[in-house]
C-alpha atoms as a PDB file:
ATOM      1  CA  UNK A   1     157.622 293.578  29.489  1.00  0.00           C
ATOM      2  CA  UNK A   2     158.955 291.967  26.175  1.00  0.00           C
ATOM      3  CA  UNK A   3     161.761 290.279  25.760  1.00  0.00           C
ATOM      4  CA  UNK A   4     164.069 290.887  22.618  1.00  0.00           C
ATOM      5  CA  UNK A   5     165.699 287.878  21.358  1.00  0.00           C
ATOM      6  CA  UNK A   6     169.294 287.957  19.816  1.00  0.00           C
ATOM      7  CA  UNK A   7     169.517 285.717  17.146  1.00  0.00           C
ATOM      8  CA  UNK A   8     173.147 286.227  17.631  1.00  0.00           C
ATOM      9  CA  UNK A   9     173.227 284.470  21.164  1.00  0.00           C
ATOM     10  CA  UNK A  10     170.367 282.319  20.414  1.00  0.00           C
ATOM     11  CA  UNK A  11     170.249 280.716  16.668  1.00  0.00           C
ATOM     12  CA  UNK A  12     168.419 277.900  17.409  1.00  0.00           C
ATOM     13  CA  UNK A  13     165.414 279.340  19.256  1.00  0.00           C
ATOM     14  CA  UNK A  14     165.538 282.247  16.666  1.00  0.00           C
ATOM     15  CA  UNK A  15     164.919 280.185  13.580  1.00  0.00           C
ATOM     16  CA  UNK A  16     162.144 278.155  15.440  1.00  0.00           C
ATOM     17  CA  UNK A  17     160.264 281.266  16.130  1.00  0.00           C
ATOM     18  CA  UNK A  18     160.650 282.413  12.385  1.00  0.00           C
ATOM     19  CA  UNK A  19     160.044 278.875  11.125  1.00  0.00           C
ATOM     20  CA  UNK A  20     156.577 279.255  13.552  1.00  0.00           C
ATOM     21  CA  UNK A  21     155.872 282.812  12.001  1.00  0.00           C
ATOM     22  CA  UNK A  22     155.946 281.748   8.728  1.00  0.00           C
ATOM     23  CA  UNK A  23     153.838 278.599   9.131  1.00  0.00           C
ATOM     24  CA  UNK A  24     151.270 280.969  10.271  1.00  0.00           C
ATOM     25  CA  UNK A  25     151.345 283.208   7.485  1.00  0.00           C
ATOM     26  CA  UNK A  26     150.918 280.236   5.034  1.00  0.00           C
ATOM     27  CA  UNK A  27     148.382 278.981   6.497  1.00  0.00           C
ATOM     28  CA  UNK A  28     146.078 281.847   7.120  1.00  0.00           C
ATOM     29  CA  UNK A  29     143.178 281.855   5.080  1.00  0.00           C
ATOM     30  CA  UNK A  30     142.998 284.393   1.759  1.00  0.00           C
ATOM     31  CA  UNK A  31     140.064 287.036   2.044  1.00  0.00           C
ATOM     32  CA  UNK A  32     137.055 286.305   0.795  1.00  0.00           C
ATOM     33  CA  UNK A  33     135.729 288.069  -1.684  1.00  0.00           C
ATOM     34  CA  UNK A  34     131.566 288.143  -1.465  1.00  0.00           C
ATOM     35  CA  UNK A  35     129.115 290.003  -3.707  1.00  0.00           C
ATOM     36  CA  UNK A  36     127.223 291.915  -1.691  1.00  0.00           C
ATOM     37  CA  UNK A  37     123.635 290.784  -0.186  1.00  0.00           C
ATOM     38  CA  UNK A  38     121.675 293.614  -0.323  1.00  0.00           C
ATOM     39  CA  UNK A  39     122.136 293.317  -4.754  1.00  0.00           C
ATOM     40  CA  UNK A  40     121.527 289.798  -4.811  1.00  0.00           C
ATOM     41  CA  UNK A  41     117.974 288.768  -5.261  1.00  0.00           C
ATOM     42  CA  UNK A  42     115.475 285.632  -5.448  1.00  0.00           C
ATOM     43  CA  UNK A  43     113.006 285.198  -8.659  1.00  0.00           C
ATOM     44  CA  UNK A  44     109.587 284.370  -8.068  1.00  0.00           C
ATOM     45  CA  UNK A  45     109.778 281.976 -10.962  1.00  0.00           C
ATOM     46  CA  UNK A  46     113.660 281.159 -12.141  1.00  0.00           C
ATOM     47  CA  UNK A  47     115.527 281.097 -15.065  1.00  0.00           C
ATOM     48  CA  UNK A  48     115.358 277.269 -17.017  1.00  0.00           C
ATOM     49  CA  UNK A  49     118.267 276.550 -18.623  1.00  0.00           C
ATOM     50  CA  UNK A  50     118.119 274.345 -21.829  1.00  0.00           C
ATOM     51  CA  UNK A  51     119.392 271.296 -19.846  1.00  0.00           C
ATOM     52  CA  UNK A  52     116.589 271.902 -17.567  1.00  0.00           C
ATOM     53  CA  UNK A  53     118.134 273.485 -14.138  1.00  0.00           C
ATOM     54  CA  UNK A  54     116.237 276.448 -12.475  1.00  0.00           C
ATOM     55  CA  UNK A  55     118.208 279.375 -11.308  1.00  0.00           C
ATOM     56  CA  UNK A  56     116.742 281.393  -9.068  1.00  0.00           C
ATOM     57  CA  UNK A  57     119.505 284.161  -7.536  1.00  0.00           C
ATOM     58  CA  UNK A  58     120.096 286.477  -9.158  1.00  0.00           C
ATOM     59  CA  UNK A  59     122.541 289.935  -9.510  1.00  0.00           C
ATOM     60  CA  UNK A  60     121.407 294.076 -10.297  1.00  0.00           C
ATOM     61  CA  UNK A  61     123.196 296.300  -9.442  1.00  0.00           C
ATOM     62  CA  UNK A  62     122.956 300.591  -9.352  1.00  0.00           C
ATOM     63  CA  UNK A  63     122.370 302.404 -12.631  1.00  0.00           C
ATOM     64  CA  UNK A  64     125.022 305.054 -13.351  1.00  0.00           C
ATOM     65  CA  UNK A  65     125.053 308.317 -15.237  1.00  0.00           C
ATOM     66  CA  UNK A  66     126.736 306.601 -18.302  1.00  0.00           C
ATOM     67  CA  UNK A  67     123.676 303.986 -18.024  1.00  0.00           C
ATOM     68  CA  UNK A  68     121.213 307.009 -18.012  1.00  0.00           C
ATOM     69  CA  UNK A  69     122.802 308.671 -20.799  1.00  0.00           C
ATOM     70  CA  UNK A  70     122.803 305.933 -23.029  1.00  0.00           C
ATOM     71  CA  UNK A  71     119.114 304.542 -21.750  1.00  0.00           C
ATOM     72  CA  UNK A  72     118.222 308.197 -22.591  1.00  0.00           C
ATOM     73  CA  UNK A  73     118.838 307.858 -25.987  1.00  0.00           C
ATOM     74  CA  UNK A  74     116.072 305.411 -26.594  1.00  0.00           C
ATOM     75  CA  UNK A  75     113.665 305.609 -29.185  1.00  0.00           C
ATOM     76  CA  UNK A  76     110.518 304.341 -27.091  1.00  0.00           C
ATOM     77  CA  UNK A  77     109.350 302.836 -23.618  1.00  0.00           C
ATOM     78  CA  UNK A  78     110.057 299.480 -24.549  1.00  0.00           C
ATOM     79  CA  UNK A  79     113.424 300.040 -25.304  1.00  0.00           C
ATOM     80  CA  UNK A  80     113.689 302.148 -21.860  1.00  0.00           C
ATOM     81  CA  UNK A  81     112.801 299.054 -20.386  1.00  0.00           C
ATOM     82  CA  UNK A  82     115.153 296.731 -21.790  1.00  0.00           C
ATOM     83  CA  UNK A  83     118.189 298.894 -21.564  1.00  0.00           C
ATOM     84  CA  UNK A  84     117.487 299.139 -17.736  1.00  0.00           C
ATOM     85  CA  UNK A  85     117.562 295.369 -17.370  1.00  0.00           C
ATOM     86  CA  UNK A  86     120.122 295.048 -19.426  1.00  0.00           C
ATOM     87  CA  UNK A  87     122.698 297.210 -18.157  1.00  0.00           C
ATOM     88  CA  UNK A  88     120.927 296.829 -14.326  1.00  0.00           C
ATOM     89  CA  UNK A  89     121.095 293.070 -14.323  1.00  0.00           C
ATOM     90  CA  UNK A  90     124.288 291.482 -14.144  1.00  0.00           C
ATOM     91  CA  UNK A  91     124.155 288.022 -13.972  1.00  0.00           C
ATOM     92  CA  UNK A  92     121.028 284.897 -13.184  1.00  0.00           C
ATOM     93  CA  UNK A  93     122.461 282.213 -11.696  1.00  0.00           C
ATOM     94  CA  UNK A  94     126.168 281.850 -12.582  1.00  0.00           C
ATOM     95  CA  UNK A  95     125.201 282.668 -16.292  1.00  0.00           C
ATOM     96  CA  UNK A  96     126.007 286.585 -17.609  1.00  0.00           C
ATOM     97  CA  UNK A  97     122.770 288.242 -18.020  1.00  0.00           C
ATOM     98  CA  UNK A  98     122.913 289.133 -21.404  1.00  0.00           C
ATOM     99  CA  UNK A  99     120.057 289.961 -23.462  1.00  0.00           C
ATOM    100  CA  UNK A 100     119.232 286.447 -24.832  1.00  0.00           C
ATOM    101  CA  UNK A 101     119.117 285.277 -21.313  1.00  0.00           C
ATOM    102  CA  UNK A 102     116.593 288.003 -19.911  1.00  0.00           C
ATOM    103  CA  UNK A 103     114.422 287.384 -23.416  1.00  0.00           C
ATOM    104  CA  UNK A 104     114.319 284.107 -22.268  1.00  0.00           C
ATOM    105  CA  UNK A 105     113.210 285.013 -18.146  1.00  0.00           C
ATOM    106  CA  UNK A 106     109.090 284.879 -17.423  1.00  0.00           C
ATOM    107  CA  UNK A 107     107.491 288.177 -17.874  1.00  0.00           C
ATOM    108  CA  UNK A 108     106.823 288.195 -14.130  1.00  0.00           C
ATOM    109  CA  UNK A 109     110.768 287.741 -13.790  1.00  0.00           C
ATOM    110  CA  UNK A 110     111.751 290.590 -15.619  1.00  0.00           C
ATOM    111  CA  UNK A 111     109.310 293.026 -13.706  1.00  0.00           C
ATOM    112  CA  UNK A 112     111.071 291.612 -10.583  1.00  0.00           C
ATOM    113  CA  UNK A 113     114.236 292.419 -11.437  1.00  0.00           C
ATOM    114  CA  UNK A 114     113.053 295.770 -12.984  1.00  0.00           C
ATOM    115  CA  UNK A 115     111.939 296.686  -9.134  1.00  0.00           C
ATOM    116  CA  UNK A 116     115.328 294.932  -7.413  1.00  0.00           C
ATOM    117  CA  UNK A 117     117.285 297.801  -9.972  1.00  0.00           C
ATOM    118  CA  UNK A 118     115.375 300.238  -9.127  1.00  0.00           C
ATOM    119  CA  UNK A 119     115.480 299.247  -4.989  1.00  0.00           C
ATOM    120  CA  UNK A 120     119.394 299.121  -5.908  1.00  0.00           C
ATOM    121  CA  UNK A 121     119.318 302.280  -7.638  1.00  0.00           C
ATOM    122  CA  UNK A 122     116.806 304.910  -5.435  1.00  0.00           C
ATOM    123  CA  UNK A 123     116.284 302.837  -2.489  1.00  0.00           C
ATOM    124  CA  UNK A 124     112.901 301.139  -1.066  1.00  0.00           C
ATOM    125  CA  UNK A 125     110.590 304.144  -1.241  1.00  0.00           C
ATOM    126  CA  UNK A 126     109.094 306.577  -3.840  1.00  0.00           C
ATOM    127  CA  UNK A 127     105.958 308.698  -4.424  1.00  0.00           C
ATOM    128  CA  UNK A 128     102.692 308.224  -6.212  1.00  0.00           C
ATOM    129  CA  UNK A 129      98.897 309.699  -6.489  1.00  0.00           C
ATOM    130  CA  UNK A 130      96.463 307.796  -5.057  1.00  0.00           C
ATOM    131  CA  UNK A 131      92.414 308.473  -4.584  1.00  0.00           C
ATOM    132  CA  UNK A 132      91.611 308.335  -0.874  1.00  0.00           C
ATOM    133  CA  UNK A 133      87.942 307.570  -0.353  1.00  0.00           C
ATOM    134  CA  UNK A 134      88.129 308.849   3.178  1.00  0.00           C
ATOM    135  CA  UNK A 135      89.226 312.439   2.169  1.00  0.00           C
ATOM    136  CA  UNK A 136      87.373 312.369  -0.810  1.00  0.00           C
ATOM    137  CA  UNK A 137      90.577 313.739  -2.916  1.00  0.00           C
ATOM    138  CA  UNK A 138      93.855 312.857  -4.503  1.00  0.00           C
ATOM    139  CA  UNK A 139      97.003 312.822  -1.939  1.00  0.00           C
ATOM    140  CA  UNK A 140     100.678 312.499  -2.716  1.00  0.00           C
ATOM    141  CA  UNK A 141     101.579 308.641  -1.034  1.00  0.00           C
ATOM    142  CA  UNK A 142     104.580 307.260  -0.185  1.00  0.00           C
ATOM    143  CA  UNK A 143     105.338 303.719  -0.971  1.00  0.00           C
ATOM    144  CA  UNK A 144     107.707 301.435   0.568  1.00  0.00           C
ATOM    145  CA  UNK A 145     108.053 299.249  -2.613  1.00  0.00           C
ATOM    146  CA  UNK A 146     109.621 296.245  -0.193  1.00  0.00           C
ATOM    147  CA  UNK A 147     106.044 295.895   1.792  1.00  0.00           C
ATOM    148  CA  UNK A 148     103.376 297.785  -0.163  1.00  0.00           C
ATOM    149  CA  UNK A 149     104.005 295.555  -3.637  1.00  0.00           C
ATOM    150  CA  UNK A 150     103.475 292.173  -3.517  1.00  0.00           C
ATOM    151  CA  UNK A 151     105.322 289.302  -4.816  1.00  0.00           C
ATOM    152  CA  UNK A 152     103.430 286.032  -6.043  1.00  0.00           C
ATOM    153  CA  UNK A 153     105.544 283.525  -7.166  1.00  0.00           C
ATOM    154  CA  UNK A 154     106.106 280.068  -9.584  1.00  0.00           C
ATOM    155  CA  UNK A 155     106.151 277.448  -7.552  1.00  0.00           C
ATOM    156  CA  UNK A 156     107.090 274.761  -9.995  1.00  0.00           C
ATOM    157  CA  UNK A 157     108.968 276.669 -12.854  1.00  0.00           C
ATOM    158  CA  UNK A 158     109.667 273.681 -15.213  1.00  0.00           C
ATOM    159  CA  UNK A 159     106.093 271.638 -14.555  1.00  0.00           C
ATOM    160  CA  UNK A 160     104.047 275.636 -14.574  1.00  0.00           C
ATOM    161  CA  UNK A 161     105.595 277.104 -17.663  1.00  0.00           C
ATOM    162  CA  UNK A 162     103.380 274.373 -19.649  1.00  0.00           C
ATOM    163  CA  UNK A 163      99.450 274.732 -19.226  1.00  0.00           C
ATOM    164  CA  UNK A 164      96.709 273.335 -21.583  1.00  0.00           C
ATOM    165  CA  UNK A 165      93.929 275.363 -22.883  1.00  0.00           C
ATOM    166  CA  UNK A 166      90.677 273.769 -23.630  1.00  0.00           C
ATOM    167  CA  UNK A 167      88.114 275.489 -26.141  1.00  0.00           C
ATOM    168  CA  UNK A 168      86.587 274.757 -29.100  1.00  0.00           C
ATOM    169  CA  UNK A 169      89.975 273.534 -29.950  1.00  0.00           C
ATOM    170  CA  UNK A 170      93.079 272.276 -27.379  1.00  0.00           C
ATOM    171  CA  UNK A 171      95.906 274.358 -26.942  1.00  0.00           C
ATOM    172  CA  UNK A 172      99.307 273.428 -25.418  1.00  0.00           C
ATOM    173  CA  UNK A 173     100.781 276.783 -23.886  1.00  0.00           C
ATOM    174  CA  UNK A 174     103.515 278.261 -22.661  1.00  0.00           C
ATOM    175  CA  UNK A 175     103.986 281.476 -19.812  1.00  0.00           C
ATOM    176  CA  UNK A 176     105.050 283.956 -21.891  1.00  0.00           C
ATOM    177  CA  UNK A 177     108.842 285.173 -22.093  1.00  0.00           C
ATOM    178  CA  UNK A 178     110.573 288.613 -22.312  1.00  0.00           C
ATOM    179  CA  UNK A 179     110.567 288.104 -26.289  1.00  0.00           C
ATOM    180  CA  UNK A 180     107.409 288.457 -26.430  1.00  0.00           C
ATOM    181  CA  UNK A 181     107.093 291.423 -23.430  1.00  0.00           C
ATOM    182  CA  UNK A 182     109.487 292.963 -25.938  1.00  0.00           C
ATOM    183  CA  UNK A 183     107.309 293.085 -29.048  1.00  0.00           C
ATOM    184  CA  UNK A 184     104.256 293.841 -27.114  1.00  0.00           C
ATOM    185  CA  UNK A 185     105.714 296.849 -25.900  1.00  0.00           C
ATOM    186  CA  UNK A 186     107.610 297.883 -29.164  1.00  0.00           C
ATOM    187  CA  UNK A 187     104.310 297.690 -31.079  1.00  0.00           C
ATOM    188  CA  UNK A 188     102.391 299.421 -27.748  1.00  0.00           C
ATOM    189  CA  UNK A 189     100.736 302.109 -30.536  1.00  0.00           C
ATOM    190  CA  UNK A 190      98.676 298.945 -32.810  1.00  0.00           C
ATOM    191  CA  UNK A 191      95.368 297.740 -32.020  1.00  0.00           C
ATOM    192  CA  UNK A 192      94.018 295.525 -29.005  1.00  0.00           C
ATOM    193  CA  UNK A 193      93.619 292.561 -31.059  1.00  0.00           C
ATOM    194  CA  UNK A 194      97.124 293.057 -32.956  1.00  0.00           C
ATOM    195  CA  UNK A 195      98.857 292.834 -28.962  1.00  0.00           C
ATOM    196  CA  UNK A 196      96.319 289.727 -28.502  1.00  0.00           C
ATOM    197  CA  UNK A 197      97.681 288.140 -31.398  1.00  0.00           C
ATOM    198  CA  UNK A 198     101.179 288.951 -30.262  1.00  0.00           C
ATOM    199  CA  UNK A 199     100.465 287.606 -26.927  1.00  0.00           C
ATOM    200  CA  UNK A 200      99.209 284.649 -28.331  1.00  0.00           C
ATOM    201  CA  UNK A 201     102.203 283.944 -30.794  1.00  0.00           C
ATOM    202  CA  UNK A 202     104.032 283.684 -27.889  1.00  0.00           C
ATOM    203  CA  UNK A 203     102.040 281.438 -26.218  1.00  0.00           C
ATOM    204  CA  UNK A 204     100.497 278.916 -27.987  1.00  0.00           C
ATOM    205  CA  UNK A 205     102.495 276.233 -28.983  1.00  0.00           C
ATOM    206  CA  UNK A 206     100.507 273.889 -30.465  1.00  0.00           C
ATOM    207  CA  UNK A 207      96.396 273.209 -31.906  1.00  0.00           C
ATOM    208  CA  UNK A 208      95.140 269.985 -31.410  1.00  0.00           C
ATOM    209  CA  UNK A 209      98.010 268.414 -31.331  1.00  0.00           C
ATOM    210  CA  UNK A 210      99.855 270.421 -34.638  1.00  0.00           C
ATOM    211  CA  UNK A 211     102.704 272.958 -33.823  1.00  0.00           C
ATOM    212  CA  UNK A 212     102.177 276.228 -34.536  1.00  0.00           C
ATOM    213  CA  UNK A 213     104.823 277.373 -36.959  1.00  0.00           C
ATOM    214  CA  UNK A 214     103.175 280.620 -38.199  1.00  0.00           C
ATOM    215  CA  UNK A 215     101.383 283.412 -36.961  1.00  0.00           C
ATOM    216  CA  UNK A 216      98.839 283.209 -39.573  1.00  0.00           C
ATOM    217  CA  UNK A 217      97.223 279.881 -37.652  1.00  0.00           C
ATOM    218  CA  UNK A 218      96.764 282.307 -34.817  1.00  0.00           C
ATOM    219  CA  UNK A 219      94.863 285.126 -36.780  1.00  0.00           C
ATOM    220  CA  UNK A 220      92.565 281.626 -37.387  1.00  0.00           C
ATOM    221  CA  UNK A 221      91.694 280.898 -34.212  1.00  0.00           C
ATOM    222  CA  UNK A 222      87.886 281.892 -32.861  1.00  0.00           C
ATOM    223  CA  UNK A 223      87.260 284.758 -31.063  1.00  0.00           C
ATOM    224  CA  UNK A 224      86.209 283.076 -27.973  1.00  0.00           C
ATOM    225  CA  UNK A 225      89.112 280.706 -27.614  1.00  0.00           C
ATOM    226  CA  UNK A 226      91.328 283.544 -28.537  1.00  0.00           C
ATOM    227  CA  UNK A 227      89.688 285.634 -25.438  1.00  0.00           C
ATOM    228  CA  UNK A 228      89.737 282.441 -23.673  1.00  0.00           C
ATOM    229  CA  UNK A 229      93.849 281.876 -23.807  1.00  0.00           C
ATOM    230  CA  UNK A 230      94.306 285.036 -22.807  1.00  0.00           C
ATOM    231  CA  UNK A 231      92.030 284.926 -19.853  1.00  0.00           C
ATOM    232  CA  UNK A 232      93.731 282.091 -18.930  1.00  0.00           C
ATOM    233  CA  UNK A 233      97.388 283.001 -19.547  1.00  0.00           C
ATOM    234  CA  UNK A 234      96.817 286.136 -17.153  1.00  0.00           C
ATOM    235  CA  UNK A 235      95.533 284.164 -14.465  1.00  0.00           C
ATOM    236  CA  UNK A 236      99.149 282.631 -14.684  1.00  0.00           C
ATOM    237  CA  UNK A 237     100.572 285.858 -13.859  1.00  0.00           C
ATOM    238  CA  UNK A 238     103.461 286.131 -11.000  1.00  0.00           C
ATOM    239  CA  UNK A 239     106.097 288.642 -10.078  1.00  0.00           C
ATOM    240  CA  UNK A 240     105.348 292.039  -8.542  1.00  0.00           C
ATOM    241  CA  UNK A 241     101.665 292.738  -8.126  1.00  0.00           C
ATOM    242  CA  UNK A 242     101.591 296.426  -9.345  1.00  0.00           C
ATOM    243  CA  UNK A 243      97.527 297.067  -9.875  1.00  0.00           C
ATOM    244  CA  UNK A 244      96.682 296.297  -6.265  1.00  0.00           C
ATOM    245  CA  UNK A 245      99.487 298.404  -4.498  1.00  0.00           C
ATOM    246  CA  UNK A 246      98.035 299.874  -0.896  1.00  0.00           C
ATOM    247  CA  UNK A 247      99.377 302.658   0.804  1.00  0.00           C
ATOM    248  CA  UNK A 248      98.416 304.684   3.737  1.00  0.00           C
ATOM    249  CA  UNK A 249      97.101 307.982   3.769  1.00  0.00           C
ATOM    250  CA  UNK A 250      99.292 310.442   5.351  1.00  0.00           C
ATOM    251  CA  UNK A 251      95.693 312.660   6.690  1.00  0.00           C
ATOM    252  CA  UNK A 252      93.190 310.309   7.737  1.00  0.00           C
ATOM    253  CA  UNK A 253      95.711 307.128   7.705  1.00  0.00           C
ATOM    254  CA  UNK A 254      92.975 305.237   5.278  1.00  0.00           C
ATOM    255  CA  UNK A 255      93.964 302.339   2.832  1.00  0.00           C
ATOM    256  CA  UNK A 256      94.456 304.178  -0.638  1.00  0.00           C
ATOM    257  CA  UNK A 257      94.667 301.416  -3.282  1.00  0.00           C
ATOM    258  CA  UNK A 258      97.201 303.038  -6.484  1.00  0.00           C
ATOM    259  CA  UNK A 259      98.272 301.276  -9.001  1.00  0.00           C
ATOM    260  CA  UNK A 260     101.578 301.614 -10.428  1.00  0.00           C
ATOM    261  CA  UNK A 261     104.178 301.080 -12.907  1.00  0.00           C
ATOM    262  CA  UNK A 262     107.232 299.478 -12.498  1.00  0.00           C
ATOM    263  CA  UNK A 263     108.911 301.227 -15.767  1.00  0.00           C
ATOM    264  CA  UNK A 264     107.077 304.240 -14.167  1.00  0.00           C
ATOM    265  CA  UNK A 265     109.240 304.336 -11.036  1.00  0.00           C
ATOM    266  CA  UNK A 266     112.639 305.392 -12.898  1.00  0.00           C
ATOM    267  CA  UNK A 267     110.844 308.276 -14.538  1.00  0.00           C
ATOM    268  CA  UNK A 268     113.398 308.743 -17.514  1.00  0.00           C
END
């Protein structure tokens, strides 16, 4: 059974058990606020800064009505794309994600976050068509894009971005950046060898030695070492592995290999 106390008959012990009672109100600690886990996500490469620090977490978060609405409205798939990282990415690092800092992410960056929105946004699983060899017909597959994708990633972001290429000709290179995912998919309707000269403007930085300052020294490079860069830039290739994503047949429980898209999984 409590006991009341009468400040009244009792001042002193009173005001000691206030003075207490406030003490502990001071002194307990404010809530902390924490973003939360499940919409915070690790690159496979990371995000270089210009002073040359590597961020690797990173923020998405759910796409809204409003953000399909206005996505909606775009002209063409590349701009689908970029309006769902930019309005599904909030922040790399401690920097705001805007859209000069996602131009500047690794192409195999961007298609990670890509998947992390749409995880955020639908959840882990979704549907696709896959061959099964075992059934000897198409069949409606469920993949759980957490396990059935793969993730390769950049070990070394700052020492990896830069590779040489050796030809006819030497050629300092660079992984290619959302900039240049950007025009290759706003110029998806041109010719294979207009995208490979895309792709290679930019990548290359520099011909023997001489910076490459326009695309016309591009256009002048030989067809092999052309083929060659490229070869050799895809090999460098990280993020979500979408052409070799397995999945199990629902009939005879076989390994049905289906490639996907990522921009393919929001259907809008």
């Amino acid at each position: 059974m409590s006991e009341t106390i009468n400040a009244a008959e009792n001042p002193e012990l009173a005001n000691k058990l206030a003075a207490e009672e406030t003490k502990e109100t001071k002194e307990k600690p404010k809530a902390e606020i924490v973003t939360p886990q499940d919409n915070v996500v690790t690159l496979p490469g990371g995000y270089v800064t210009s002073t040359g620090e590597v961020f690797t977490e990173a923020e998405v978060r759910e796409l809204t009505g409003k953000d399909e609405e206005a996505i909606a409205r775009s002209s063409n798939a590349g701009k689908v794309l970029n309006g769902i990282l930019t309005r599904g990415t909030v922040r790399i690092g401690d920097v705001e994600a805007t859209e000069e800092v996602l131009d500047q992410l690794f192409i195999g960056d961007r298609d990670y976050l890509l998947l992390s929105i749409f995880q955020a946004t639908f959840g882990e699983t979704t549907e696709t068509d896959g061959y099964c060899q075992g059934c000897q017909e198409y069949k409606s597959l469920e993949i759980d894009t957490t396990t059935d994708i793969k993730v390769e990633n950049l070990d070394d972001p700052i020492g990896e971005r830069r590779f040489q290429v050796k030809g006819k000709q030497t050629y300092d290179c660079v992984i290619p950046t959302g900039k240049t995912q950007k025009e290759l998919l706003a110029n998806s309707d041109k010719t294979m060898a207009e995208l490979t000269t895309i792709l290679l403007a930019g990548t290359v930085r520099s011909i023997n030695g001489s910076s490459v300052i326009n695309r016309t020294q591009i256009q002048s490079i030989g067809l092999s070492d052309r083929r060659l860069i490229a070869e050799e830039v895809n090999k460098k290739t990280f993020g979500p592995i979408v052409d070799q994503v397995e999945a199990e047949c629902p009939d005879c429980g076989g390994k049905v290999v289906s490639p996907i898209s990522i921009g393919g999984l929001f259907r809008l």
